[in-house]
Protein backbone atom coordinates (compact mmCIF):
# COMPACT_ATOMS: atom_id res chain seq x y z
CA UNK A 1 0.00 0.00 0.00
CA UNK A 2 1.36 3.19 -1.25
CA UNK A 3 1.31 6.09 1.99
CA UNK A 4 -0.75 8.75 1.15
CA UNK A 5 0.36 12.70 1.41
CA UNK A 6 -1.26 13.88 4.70
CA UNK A 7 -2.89 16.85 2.54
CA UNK A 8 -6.60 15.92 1.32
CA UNK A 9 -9.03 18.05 -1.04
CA UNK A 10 -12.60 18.92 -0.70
CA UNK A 11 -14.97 19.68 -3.29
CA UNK A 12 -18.30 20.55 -2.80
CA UNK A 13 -21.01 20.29 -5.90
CA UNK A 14 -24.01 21.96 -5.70
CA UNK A 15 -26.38 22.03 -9.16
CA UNK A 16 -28.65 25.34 -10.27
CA UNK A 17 -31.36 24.74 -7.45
CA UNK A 18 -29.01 25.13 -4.70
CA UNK A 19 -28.76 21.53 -4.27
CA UNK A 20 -25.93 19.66 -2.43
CA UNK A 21 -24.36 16.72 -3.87
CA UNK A 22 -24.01 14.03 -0.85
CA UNK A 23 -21.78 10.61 -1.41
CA UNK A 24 -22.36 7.99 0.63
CA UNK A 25 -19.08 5.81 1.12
CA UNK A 26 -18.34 2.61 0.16
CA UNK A 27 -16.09 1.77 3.00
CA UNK A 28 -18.69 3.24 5.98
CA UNK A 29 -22.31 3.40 4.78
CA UNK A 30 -22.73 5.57 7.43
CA UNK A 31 -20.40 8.42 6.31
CA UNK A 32 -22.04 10.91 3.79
CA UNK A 33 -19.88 13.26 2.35
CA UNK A 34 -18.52 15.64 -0.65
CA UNK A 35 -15.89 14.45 -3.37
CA UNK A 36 -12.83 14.33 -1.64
CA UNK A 37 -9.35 13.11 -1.89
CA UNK A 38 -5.55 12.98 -1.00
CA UNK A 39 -2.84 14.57 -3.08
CA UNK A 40 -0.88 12.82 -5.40
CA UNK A 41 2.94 13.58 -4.52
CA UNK A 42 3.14 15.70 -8.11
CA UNK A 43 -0.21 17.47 -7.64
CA UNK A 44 -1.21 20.80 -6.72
CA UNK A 45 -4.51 20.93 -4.49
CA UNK A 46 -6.24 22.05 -7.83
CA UNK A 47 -5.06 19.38 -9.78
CA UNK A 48 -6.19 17.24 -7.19
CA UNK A 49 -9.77 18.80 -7.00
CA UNK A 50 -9.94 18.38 -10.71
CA UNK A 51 -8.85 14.35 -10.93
CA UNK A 52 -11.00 13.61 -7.93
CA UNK A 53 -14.65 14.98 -9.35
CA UNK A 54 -13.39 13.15 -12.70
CA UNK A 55 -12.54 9.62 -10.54
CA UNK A 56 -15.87 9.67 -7.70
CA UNK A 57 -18.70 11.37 -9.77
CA UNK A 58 -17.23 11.03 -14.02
CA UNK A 59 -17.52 14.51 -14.50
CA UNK A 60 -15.09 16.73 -15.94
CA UNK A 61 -14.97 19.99 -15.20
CA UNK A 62 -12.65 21.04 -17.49
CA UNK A 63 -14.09 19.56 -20.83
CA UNK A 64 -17.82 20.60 -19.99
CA UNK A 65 -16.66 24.46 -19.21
CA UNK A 66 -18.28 26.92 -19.50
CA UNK A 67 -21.23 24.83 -19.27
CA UNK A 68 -20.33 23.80 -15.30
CA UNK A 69 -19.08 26.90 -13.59
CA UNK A 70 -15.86 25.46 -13.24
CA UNK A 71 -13.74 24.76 -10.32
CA UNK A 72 -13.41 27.85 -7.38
CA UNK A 73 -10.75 27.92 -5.05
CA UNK A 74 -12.43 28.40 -1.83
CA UNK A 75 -9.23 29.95 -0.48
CA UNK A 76 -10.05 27.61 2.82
CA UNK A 77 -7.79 25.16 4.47
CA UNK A 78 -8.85 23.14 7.26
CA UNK A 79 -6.85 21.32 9.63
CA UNK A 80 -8.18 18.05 11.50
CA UNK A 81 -7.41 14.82 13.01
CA UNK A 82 -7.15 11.65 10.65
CA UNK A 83 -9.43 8.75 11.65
CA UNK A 84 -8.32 6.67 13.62
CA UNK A 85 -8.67 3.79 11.67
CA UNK A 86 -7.45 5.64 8.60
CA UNK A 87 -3.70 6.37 10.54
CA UNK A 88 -1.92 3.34 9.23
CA UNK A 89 -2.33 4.55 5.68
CA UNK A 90 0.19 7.53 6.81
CA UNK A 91 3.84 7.87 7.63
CA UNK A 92 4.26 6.54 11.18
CA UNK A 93 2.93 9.46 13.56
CA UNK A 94 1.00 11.18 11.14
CA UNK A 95 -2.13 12.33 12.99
CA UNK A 96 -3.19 15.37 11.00
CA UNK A 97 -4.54 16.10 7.59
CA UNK A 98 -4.59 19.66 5.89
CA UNK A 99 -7.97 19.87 3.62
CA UNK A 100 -8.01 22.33 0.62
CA UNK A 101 -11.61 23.34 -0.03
CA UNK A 102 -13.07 23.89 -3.47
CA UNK A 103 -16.40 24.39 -4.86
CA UNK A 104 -17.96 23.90 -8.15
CA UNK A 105 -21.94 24.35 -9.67
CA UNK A 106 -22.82 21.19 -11.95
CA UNK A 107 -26.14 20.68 -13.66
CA UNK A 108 -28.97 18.78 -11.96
CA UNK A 109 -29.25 16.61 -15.61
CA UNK A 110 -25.24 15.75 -15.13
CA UNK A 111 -24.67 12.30 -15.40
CA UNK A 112 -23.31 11.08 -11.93
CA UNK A 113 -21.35 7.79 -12.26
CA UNK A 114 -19.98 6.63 -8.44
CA UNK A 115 -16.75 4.77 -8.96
CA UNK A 116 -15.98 4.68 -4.92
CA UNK A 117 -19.31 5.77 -3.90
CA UNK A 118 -22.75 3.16 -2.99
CA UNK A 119 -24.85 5.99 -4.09
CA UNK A 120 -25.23 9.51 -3.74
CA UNK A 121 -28.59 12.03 -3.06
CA UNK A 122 -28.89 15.81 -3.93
CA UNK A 123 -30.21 17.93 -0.74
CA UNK A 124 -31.05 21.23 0.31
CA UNK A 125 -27.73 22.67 1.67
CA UNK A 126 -29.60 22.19 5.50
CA UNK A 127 -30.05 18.47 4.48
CA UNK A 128 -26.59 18.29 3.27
CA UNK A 129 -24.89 19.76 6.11
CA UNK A 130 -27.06 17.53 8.80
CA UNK A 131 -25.89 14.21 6.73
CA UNK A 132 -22.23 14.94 6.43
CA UNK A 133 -20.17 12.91 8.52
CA UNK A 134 -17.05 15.69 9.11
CA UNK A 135 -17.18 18.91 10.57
CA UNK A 136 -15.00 20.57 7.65
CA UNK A 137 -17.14 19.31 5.06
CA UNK A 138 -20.72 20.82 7.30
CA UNK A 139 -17.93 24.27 7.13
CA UNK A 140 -17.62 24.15 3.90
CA UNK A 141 -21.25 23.65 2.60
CA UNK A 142 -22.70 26.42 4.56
CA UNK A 143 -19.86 28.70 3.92
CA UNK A 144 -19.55 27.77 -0.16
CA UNK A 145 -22.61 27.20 -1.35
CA UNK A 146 -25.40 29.63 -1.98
CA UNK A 147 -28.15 30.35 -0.09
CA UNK A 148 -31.91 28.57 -1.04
């Protein structure tokens, strides 16, 4: 198993009703959450953002420009503890993760295709910040996304 870079992206997608997109995870039922992702060694946090709405919802933000509004840099990094159960995939000691957030408007007719994902729901941005599991990602939602 390759150890992953202790620095993460988040993007949240919301469509033109001011709908949240919500991913439920594979590995936790339980967790809901917005694309997210670690950096690749080589990659810039935008890069990142970019590759990761491509890999968990098959949407490319760069080919379907200016139809989505793109990719904005939320200027916003959080800072929080790694999972416990998520530690051994870090360097030994590793304990925090820094958490670029990103924000981009899709259409409600994309085509979502979940690659690591069991399914996904789009809610009102109160819906979608009660059903995300991590604090940063409720953050993020209220503070990126606009208002109903």
């Amino acid at each position: 198993m390759e150890i992953k870079r202790p620095e993460s992206v988040l993007v949240v997608l919301y469509n033109e009703h001011s709908q949240v997109l919500a991913l439920q995870r594979m590995d936790d039922p339980s967790f809901w959450q917005s694309v997210t992702g670690s950096m690749e060694m080589d990659e810039s946090p935008m890069q990142t953002a970019l590759r990761e709405v491509n890999e968990e919802v098959g949407i490319s933000l760069i080919a379907n420009w200016p139809f989505e509004n793109g990719l904005i840099d939320c200027r916003r990094v959080n800072q929080y503890s790694i999972r416990e159960d998520w530690r051994h995939r870090y360097e030994i000691g590793v304990t925090t993760n820094f958490e670029y957030v990103f924000c981009a408007q899709i259409s409600s007719q994309a085509r979502i295709i979940l690659t690591e994902h069991l399914s996904y729901e789009w809610l009102t941005k109160e819906q979608a910040i009660d059903k995300v599991w991590s604090q940063s990602n409720k953050l993020a939602i209220q503070t990126f996304t606009p208002s109903l």
